[in-house]
Protein backbone atom coordinates (compact mmCIF):
# COMPACT_ATOMS: atom_id res chain seq x y z
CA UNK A 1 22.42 -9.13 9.73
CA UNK A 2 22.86 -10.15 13.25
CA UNK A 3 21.86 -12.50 16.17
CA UNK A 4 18.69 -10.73 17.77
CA UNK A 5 17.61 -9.00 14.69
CA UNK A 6 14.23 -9.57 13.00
CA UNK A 7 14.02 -11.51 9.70
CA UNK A 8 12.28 -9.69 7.15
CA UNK A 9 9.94 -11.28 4.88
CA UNK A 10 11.21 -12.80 2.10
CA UNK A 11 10.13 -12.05 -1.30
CA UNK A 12 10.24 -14.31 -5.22
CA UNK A 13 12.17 -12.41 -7.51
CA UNK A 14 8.88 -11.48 -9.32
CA UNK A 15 7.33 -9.98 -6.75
CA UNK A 16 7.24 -6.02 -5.65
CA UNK A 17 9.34 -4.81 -2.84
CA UNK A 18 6.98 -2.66 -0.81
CA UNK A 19 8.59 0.93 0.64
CA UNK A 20 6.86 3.79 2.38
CA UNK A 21 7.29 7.14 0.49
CA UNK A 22 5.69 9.38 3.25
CA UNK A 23 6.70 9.36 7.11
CA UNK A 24 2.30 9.36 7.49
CA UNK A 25 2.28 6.52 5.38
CA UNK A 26 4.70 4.35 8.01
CA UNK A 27 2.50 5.81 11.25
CA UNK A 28 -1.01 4.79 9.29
CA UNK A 29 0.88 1.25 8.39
CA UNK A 30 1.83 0.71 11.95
CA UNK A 31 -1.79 1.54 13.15
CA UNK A 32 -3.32 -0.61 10.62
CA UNK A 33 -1.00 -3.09 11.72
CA UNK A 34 -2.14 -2.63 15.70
CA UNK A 35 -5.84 -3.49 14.65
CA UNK A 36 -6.01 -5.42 11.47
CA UNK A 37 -3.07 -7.12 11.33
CA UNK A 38 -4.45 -10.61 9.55
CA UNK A 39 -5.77 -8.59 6.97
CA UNK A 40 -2.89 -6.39 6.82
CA UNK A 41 -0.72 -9.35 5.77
CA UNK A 42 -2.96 -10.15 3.07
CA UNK A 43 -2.43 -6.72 1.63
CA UNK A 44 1.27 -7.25 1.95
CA UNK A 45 1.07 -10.45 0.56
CA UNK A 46 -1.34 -9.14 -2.65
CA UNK A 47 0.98 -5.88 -3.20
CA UNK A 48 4.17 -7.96 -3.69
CA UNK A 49 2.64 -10.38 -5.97
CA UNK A 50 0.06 -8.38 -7.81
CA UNK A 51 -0.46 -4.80 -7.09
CA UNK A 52 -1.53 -3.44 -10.52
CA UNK A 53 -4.44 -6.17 -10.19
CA UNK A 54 -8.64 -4.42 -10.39
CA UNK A 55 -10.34 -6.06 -7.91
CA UNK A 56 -13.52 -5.01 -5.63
CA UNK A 57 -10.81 -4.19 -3.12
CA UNK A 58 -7.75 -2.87 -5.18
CA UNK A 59 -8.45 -0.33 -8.11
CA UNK A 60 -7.04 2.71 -9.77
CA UNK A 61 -8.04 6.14 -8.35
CA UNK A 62 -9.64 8.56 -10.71
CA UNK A 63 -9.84 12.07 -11.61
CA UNK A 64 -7.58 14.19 -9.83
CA UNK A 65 -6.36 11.81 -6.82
CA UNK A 66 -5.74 9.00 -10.14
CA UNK A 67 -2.26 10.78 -10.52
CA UNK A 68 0.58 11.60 -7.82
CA UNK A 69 3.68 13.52 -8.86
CA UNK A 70 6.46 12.09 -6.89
CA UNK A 71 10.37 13.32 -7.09
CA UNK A 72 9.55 15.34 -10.61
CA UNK A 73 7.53 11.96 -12.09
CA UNK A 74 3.82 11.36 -12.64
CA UNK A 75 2.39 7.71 -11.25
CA UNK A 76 -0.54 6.36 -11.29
CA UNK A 77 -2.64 6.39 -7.87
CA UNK A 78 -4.18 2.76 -6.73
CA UNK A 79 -6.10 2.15 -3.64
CA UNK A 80 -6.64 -0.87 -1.93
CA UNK A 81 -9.01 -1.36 1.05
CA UNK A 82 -7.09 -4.21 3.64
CA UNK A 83 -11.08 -5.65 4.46
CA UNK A 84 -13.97 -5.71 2.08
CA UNK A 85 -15.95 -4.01 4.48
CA UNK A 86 -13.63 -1.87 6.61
CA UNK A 87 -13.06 1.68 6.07
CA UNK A 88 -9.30 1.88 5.86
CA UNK A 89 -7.62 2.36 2.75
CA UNK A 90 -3.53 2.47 1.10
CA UNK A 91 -2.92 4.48 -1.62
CA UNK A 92 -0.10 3.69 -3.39
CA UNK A 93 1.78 4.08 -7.04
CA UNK A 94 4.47 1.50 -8.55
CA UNK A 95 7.83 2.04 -10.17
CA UNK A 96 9.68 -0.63 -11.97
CA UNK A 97 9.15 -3.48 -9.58
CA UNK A 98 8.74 -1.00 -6.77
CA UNK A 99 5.34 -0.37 -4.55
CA UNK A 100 5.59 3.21 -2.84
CA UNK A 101 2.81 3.60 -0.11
CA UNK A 102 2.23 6.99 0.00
CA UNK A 103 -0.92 7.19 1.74
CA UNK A 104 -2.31 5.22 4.86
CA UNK A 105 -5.87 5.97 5.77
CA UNK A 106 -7.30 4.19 8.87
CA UNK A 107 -10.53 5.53 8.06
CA UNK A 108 -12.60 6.21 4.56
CA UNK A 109 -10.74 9.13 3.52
CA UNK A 110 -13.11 12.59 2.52
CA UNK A 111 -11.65 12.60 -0.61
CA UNK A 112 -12.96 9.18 -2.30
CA UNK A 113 -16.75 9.61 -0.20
């Protein structure tokens, strides 16, 4: 590290490190982050701790979008919504103590309506 650069946020040895495993997922993350930003580190803050949590706002996907197949593996495919009542949605699958994002949806995405 060096003078002038950003910190990054910290993380507890039990908690997920959170990576992007699409370049769409990083532009929808950085839009997200231009309008809902509060709630946006809430979601952070929830996927490090507890991302394989069911809640009203985080949940596994099901039928066909429940799986993604991701460098030869098969992972199961949560969503979580960063507001209650917004429309946008992450879709993302774990590995070891890993969260890949692999979907970023500022809006209700046609697949889930």
């Amino acid at each position: 590290m060096a003078k002038g650069e950003k910190v990054e946020r910290p993380t507890k040895k039990s908690e997920f490190d959170i990576w992007f495993a699409t370049t769409q997922a990083a532009r929808g993350w950085n839009d997200l982050k231009a309008t809902t930003r509060n709630s946006l580190v809430d979601t952070w803050d929830f996927l490090t701790r507890t991302p394989m949590v069911s809640t009203p706002t985080n949940y596994r996907l099901k039928g066909e979008l429940g799986m993604v197949k991701r460098d030869g593996s098969t992972h199961e495919r949560w969503q979580h919504k960063p507001t209650a009542k917004g429309d946008a949605r992450i879709w993302f699958y774990t590995v070891g103590h890993n969260v890949y994002i692999e979907q970023v949806h500022t809006k209700h995405p046609n697949e889930t309506k």
